[in-house]
C-alpha atoms as a PDB file:
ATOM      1  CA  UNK A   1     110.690 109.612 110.924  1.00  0.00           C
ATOM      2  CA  UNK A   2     110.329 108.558 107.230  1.00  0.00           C
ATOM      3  CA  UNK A   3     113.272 111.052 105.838  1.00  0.00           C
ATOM      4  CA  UNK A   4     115.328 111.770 108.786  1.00  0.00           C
ATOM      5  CA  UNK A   5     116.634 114.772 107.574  1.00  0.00           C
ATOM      6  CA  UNK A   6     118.007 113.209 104.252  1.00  0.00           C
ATOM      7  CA  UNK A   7     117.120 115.023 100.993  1.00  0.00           C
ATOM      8  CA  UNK A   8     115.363 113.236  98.589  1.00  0.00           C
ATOM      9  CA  UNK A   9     116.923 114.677  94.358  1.00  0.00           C
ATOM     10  CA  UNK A  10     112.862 114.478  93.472  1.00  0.00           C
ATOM     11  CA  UNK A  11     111.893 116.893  96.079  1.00  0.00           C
ATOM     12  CA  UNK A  12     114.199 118.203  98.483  1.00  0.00           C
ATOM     13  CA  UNK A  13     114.468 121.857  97.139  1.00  0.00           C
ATOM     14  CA  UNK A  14     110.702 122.139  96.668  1.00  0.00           C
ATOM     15  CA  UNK A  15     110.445 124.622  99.241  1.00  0.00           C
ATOM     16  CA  UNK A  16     112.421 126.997  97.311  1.00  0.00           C
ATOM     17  CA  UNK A  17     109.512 127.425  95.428  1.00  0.00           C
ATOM     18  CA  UNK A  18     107.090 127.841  97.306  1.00  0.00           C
ATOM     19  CA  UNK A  19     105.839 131.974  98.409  1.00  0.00           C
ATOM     20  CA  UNK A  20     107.803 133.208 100.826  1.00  0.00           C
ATOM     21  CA  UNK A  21     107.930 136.921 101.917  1.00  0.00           C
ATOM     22  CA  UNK A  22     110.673 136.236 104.254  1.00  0.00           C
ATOM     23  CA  UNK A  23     113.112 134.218 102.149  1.00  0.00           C
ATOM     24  CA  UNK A  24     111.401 136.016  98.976  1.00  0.00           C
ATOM     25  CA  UNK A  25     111.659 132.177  97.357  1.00  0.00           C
ATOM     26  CA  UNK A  26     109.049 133.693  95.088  1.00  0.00           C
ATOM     27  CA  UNK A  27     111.385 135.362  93.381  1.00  0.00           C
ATOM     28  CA  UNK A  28     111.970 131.790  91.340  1.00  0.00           C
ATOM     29  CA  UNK A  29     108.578 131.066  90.271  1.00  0.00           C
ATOM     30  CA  UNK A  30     107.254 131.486  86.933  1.00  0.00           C
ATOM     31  CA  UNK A  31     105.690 135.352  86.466  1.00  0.00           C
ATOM     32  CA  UNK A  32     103.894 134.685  83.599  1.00  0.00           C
ATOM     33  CA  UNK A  33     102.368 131.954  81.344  1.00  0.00           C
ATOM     34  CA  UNK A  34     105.080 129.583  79.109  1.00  0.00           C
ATOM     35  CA  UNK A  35     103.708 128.817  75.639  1.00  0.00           C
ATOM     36  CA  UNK A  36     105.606 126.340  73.116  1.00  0.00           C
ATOM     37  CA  UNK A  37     105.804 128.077  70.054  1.00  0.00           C
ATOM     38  CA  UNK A  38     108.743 127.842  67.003  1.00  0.00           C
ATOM     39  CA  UNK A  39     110.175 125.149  69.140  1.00  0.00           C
ATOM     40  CA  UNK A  40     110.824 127.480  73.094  1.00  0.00           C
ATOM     41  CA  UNK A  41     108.842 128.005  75.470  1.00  0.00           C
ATOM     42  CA  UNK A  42     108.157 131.570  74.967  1.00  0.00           C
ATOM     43  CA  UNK A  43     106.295 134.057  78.016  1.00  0.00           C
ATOM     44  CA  UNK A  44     103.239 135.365  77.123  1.00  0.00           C
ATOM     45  CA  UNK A  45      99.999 136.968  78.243  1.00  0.00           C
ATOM     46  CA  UNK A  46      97.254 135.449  80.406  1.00  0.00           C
ATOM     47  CA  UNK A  47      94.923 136.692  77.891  1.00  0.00           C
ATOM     48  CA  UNK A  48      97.041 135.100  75.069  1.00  0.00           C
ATOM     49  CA  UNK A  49      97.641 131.762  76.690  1.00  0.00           C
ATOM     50  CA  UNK A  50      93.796 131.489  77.672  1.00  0.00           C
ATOM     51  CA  UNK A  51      93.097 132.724  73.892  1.00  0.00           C
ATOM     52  CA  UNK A  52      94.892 129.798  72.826  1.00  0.00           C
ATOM     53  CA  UNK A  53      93.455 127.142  75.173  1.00  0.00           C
ATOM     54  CA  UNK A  54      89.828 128.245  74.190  1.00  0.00           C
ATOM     55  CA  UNK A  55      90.748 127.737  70.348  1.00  0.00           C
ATOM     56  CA  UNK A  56      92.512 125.124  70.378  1.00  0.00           C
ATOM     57  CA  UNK A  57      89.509 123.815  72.704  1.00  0.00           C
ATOM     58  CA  UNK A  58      86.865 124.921  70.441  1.00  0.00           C
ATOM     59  CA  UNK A  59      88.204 123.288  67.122  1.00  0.00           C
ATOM     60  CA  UNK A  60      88.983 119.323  68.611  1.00  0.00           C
ATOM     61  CA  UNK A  61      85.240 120.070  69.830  1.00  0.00           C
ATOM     62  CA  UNK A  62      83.609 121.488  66.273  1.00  0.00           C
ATOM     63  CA  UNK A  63      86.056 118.692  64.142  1.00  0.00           C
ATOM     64  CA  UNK A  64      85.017 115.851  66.658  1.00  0.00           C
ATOM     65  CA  UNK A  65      83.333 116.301  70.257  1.00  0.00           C
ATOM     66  CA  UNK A  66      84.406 116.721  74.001  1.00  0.00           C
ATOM     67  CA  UNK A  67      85.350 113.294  74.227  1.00  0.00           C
ATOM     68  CA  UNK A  68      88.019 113.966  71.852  1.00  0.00           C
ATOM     69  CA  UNK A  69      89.798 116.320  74.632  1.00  0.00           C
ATOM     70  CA  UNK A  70      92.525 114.692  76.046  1.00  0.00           C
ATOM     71  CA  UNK A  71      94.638 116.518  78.549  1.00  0.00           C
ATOM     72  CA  UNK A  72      98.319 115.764  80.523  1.00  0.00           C
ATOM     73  CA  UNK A  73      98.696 117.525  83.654  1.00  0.00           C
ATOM     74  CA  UNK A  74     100.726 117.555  86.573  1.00  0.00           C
ATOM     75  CA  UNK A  75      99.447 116.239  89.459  1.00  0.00           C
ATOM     76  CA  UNK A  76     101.222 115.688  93.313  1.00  0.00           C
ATOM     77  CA  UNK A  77     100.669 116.328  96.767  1.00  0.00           C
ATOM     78  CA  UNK A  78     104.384 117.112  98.316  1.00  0.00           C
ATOM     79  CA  UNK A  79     104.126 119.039 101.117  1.00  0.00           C
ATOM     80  CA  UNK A  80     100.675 120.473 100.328  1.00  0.00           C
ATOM     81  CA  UNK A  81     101.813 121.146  96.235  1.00  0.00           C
ATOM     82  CA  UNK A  82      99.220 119.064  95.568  1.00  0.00           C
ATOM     83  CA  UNK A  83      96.771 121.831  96.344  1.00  0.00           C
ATOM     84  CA  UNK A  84      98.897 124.478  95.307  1.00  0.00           C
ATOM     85  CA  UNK A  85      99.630 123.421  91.926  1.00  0.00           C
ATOM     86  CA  UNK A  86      96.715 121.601  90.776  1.00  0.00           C
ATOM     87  CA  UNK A  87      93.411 123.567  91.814  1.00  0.00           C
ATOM     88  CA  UNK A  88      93.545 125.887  89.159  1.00  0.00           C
ATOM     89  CA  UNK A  89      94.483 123.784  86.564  1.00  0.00           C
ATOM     90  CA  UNK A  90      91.491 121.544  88.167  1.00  0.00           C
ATOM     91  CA  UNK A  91      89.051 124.274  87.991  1.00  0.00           C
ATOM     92  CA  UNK A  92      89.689 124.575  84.492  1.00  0.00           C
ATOM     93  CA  UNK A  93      89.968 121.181  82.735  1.00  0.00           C
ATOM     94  CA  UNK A  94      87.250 119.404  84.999  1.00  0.00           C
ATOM     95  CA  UNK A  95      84.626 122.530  85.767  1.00  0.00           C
ATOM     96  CA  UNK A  96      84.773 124.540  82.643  1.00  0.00           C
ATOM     97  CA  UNK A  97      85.976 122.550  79.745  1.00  0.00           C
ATOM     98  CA  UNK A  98      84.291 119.658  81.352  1.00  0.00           C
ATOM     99  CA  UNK A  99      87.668 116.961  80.503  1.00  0.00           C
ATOM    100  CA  UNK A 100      86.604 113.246  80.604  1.00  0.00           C
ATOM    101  CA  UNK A 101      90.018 112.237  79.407  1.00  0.00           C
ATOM    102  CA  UNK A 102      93.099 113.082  81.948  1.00  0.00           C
ATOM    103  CA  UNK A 103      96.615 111.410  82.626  1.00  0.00           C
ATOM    104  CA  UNK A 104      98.942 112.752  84.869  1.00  0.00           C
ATOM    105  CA  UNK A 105     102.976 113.073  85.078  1.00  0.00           C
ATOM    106  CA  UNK A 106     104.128 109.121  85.195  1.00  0.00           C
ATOM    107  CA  UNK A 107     100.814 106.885  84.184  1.00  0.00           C
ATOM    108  CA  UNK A 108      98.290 106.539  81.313  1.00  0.00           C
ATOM    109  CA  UNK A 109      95.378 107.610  83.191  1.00  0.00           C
ATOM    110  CA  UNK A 110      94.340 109.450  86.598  1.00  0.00           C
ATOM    111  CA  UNK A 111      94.652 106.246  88.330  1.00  0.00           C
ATOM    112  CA  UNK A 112      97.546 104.595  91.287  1.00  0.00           C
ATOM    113  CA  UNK A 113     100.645 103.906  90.006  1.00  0.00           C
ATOM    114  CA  UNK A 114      99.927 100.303  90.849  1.00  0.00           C
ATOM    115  CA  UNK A 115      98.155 100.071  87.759  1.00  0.00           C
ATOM    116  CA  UNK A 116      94.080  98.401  88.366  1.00  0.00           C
ATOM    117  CA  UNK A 117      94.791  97.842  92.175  1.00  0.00           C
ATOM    118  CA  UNK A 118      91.761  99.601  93.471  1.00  0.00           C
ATOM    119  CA  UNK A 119      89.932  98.098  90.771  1.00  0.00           C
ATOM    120  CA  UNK A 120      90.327  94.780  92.920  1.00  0.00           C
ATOM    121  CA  UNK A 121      89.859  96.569  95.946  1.00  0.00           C
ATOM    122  CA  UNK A 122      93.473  96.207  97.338  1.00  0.00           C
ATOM    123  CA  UNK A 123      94.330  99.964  97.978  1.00  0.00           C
ATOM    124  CA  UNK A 124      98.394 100.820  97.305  1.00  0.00           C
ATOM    125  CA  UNK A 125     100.341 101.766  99.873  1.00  0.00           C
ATOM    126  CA  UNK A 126      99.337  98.871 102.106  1.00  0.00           C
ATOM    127  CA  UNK A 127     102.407  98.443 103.499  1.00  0.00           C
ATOM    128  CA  UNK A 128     104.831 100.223 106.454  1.00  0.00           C
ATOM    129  CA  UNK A 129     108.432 101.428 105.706  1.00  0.00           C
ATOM    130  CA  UNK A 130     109.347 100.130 108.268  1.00  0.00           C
ATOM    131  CA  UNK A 131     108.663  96.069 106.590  1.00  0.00           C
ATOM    132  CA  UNK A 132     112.045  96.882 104.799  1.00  0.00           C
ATOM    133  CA  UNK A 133     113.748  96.255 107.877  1.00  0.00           C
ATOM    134  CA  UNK A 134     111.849  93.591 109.182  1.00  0.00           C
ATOM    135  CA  UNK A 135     111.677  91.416 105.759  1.00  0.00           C
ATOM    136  CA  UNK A 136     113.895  88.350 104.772  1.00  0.00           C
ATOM    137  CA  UNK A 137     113.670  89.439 101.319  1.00  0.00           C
ATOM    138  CA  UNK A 138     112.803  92.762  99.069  1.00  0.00           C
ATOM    139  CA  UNK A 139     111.178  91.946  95.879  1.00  0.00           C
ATOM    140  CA  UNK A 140     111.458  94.763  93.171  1.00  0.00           C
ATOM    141  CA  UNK A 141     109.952  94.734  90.023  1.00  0.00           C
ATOM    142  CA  UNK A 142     110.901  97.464  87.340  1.00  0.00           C
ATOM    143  CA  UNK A 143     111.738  99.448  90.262  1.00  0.00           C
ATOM    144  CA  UNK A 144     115.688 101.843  90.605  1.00  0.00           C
ATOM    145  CA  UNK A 145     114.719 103.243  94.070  1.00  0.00           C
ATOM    146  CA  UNK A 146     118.325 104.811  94.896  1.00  0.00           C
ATOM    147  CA  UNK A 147     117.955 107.020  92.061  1.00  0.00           C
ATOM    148  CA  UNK A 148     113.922 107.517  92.167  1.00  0.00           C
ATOM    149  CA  UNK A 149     113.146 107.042  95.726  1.00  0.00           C
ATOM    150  CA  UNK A 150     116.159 108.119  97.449  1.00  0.00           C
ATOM    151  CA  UNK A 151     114.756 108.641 100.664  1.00  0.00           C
ATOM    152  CA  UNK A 152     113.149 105.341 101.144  1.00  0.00           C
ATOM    153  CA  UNK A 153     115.940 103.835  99.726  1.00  0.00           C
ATOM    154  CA  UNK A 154     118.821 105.133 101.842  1.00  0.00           C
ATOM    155  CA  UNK A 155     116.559 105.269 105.186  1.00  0.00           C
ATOM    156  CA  UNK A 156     114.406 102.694 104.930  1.00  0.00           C
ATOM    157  CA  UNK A 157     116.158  99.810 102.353  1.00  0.00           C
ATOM    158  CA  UNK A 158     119.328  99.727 103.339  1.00  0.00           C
ATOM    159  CA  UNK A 159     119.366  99.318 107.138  1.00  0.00           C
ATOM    160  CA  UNK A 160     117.203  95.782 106.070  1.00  0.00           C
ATOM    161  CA  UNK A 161     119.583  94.559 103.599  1.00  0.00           C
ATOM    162  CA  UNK A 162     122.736  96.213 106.612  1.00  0.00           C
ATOM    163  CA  UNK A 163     120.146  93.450 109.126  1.00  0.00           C
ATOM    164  CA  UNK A 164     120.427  90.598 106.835  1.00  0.00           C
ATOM    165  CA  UNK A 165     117.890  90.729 104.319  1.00  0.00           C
ATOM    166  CA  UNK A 166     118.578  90.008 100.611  1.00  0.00           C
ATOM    167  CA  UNK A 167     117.137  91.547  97.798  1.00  0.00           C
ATOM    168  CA  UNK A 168     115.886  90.423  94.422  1.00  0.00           C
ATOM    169  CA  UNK A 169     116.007  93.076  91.733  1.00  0.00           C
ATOM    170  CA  UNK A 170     113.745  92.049  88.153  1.00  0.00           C
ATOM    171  CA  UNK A 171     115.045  95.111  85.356  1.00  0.00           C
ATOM    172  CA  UNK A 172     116.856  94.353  81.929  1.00  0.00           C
ATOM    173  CA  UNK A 173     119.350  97.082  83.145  1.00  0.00           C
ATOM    174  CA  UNK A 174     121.859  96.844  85.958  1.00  0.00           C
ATOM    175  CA  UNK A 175     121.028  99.594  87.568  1.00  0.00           C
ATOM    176  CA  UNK A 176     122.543 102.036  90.777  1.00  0.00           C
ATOM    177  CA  UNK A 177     120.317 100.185  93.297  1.00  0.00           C
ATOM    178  CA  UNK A 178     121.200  96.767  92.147  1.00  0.00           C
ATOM    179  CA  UNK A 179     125.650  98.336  92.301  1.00  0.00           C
ATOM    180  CA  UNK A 180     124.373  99.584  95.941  1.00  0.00           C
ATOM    181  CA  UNK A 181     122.817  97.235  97.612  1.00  0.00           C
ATOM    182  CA  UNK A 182     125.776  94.975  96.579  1.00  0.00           C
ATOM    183  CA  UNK A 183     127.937  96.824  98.415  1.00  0.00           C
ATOM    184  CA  UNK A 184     125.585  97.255 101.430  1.00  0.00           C
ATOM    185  CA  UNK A 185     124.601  93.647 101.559  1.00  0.00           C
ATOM    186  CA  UNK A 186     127.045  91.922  99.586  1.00  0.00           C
ATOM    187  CA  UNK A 187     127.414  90.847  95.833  1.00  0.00           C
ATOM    188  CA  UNK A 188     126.025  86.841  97.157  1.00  0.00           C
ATOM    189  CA  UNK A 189     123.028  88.603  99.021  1.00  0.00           C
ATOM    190  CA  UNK A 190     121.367  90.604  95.904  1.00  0.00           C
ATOM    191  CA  UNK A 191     119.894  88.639  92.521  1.00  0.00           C
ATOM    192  CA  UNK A 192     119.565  90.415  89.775  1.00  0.00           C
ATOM    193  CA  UNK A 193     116.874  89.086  87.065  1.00  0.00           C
ATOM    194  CA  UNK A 194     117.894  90.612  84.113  1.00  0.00           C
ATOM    195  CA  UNK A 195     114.769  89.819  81.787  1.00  0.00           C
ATOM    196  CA  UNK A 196     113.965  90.630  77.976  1.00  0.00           C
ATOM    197  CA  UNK A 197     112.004  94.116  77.591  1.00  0.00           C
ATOM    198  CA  UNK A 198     108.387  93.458  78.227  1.00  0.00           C
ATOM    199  CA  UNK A 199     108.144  89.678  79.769  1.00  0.00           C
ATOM    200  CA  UNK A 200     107.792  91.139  83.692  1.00  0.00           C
ATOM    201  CA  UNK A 201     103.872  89.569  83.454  1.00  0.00           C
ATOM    202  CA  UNK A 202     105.352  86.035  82.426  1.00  0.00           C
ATOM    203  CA  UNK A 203     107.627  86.113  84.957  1.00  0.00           C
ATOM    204  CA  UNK A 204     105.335  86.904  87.455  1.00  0.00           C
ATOM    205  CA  UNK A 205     102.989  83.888  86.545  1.00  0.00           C
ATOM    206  CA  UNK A 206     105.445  81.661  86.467  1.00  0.00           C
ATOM    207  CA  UNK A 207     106.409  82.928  90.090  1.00  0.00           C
ATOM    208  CA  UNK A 208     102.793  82.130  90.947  1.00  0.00           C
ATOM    209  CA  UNK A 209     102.797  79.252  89.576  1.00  0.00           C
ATOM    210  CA  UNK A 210     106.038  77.625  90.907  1.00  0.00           C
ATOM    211  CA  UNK A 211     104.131  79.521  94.788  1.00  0.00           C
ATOM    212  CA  UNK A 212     100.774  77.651  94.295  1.00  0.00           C
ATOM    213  CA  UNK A 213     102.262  74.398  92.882  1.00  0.00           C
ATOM    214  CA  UNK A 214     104.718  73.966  95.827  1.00  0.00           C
ATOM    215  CA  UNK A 215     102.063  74.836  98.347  1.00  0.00           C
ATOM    216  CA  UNK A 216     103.678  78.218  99.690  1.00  0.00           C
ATOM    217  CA  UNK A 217     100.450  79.929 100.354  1.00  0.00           C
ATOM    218  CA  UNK A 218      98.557  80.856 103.193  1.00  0.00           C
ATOM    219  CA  UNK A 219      95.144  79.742 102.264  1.00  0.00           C
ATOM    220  CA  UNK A 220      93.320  80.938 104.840  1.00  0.00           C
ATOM    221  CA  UNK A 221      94.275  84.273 103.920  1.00  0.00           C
ATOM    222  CA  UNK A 222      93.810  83.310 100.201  1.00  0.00           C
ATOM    223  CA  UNK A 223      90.038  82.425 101.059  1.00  0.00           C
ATOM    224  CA  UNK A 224      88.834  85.402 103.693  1.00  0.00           C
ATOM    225  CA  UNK A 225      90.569  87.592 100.759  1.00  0.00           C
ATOM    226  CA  UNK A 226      88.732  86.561  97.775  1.00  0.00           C
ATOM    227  CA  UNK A 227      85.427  85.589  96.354  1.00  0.00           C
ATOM    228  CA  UNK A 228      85.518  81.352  96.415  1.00  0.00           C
ATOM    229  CA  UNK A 229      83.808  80.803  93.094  1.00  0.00           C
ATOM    230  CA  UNK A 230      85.385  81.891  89.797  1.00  0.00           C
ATOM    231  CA  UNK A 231      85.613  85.375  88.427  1.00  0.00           C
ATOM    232  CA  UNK A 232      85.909  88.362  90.452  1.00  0.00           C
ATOM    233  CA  UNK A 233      82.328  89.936  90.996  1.00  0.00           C
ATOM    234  CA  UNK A 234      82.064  93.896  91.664  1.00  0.00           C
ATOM    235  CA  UNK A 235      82.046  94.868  95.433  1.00  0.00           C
ATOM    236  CA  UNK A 236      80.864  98.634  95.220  1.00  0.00           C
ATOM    237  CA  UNK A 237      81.275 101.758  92.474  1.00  0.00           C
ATOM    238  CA  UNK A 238      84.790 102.126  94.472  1.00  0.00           C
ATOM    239  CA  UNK A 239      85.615  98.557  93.678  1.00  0.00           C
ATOM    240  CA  UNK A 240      84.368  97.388  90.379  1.00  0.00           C
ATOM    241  CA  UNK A 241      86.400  94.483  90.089  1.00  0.00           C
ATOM    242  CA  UNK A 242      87.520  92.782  93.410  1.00  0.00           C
ATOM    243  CA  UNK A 243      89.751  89.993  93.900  1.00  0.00           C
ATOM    244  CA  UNK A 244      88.287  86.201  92.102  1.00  0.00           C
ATOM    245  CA  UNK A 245      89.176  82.968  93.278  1.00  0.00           C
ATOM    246  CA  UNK A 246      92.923  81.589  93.278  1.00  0.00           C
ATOM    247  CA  UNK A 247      91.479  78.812  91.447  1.00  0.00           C
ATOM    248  CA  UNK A 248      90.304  80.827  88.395  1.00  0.00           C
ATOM    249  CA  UNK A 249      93.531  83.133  88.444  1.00  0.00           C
ATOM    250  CA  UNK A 250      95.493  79.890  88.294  1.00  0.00           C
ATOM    251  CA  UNK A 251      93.614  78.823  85.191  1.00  0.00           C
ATOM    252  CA  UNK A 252      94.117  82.045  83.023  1.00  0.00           C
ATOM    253  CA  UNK A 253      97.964  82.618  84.389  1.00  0.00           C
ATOM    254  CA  UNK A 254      99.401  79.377  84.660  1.00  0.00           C
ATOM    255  CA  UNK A 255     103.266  79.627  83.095  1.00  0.00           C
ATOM    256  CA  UNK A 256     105.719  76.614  83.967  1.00  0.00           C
ATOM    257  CA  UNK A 257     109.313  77.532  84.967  1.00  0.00           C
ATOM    258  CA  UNK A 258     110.174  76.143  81.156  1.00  0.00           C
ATOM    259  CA  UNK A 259     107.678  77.889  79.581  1.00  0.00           C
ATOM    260  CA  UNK A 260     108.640  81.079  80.773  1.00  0.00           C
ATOM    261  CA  UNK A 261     112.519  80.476  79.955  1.00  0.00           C
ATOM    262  CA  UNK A 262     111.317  80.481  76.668  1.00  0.00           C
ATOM    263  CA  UNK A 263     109.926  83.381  76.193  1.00  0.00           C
END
C-alpha cells in the first residue's frame, strides 16, 4: 500500500478530529468561530464573525470593487477533509461573495503545486511511487521529503536508494533528507547542490542545455509530445498553453555550464 501503516507528522492524527460519537473525537474541534482581534484569536459569535465578514466585505467593495477581494483559505482532500472542511467556506467565498481572487495553504493561486503544469497540458502526479524503487537516480528540486512527506519518503524513497539508486538533492540548506539518505545509501551515493537563493531556473536550463547538447533525449518522445513548430499553441480551455517545440524552448533557455557558475 502507499503508507503501510507508517504515520505521516502532516496527517497522521487527522482522524482525531474528525466527528465521532463513539470515540467522542469531537470533543477537540473548534465550538465556535476564532476571530483575531488585539493580537489572539478570541471565540466569538456566528452572528459576530459573519457581521464582520459582511463589513469588512462591503467596504474593499464601496472603496474599490469585487475584484479587489482577495481571500486565503484552506484547501485539502485527506481522507475526505477536503469535503469536510472546504464546502462551507466554498459556499461562501465563491456563491455569495462571488471571490475571483483565491490562494490556498502553500501556493499563490488555486492552482497545482507544480506551478503552470496544466497550463501545458502535462497533469502532476504523472508518476507511480513505486518509480522510486525502480529509478537509477531521484532528482529533487527544493524538495525536504523526510520532514514534509514522511510517508513517501520512508516507504517509498528509501527502499530505492537501500536497491542502489542515488539521489541528487538541489536546496541551499543541508537538510534531514539529504543527512538520511546518506546514511541509507551512503555519503558517495547522494549529491547535494547547494545553490544561491533563487537560481533553481538557471540551473535547470543549464541542465537542459548540457541534456540537448549531448544528445540525451528521446526525440521521438520529444516530437509525439509537442507541437513541431515554435511556440506552444492552446489545445482546449483546460489547456491554454500546451507544450512548444524543443527547438523554441532551447532558444529562450539556453544557459552554458559556465554561464550558470556565474550566476
Amino acid at each position: 500500500s502507499v503508507n503501510s501503516g507508517l504515520g505521516s507528522i502532516r496527517g497522521a492524527r487527522m482522524a482525531e478530529n474528525r466527528p465521532s460519537r463513539v470515540t467522542g473525537t469531537q470533543a477537540q474541534r473548534l465550538s465556535d468561530p476564532l476571530v483575531w482581534r488585539n493580537g489572539v484569536w478570541q471565540p466569538t459569535s456566528w452572528e459576530d464573525a459573519l457581521d464582520l465578514v459582511a463589513r469588512v466585505t462591503a467596504r474593499v467593495v464601496t472603496e474599490g470593487s469585487e475584484d479587489d477581494l482577495v481571500v486565503s483559505m484552506f484547501d485539502h482532500g485527506g481522507s475526505a477533509g477536503g469535503y469536510e472542511n472546504t464546502w462551507g467556506t466554498g459556499k461562501l467565498y465563491f456563491e455569495s461573495m462571488k471571490i475571483k481572487n483565491c490562494r490556498i495553504h502553500n501556493r499563490p493561486a488555486y492552482n497545482s503545486e507544480v506551478h503552470s503544469s496544466r497550463d501545458m497540458g502535462v497533469d502532476e502526479l504523472n508518476y507511480a511511487y513505486r518509480d522510486y524503487t525502480l529509478t537509477d537516480t531521484i532528482f529533487m528540486l527544493g524538495a525536504n521529503s523526510m520532514e514534509t512527506q514522511t510517508n513517501l519518503y520512508l516507504n517509498h524513497m528509501v527502499p530505492g536508494l537501500q536497491g542502489g539508486a542515488k539521489m541528487v538533492v538541489v536546496d541551499p540548506r543541508r537538510t534531514l533528507t539529504i543527512a538520511s539518505s546518506e546514511q541509507y545509501a551512503g555519503p558517495e551515493n547522494v549529491l547535494h547542490l547547494a545553490i544561491k537563493e533563487g537560481t533553481d531556473l538557471a540551473l535547470c536550463n543549464a541542465i537542459l542545455t548540457e541534456i540537448v547538447d549531448k544528445g540525451w533525449i528521446d526525440a521521438e518522445f520529444i516530437a509525439a509530445s509537442t507541437f513541431p513548430e515554435g511556440v506552444a499553441v492552446a489545445e482546449d480551455e483546460a489547456h491554454p498553453a500546451s507544450l512548444g517545440s524543443l527547438e523554441h524552448a532551447m532558444t529562450a533557455c539556453r544557459l552554458s555550464l559556465d554561464e550558470a557558475a556565474e550566476i
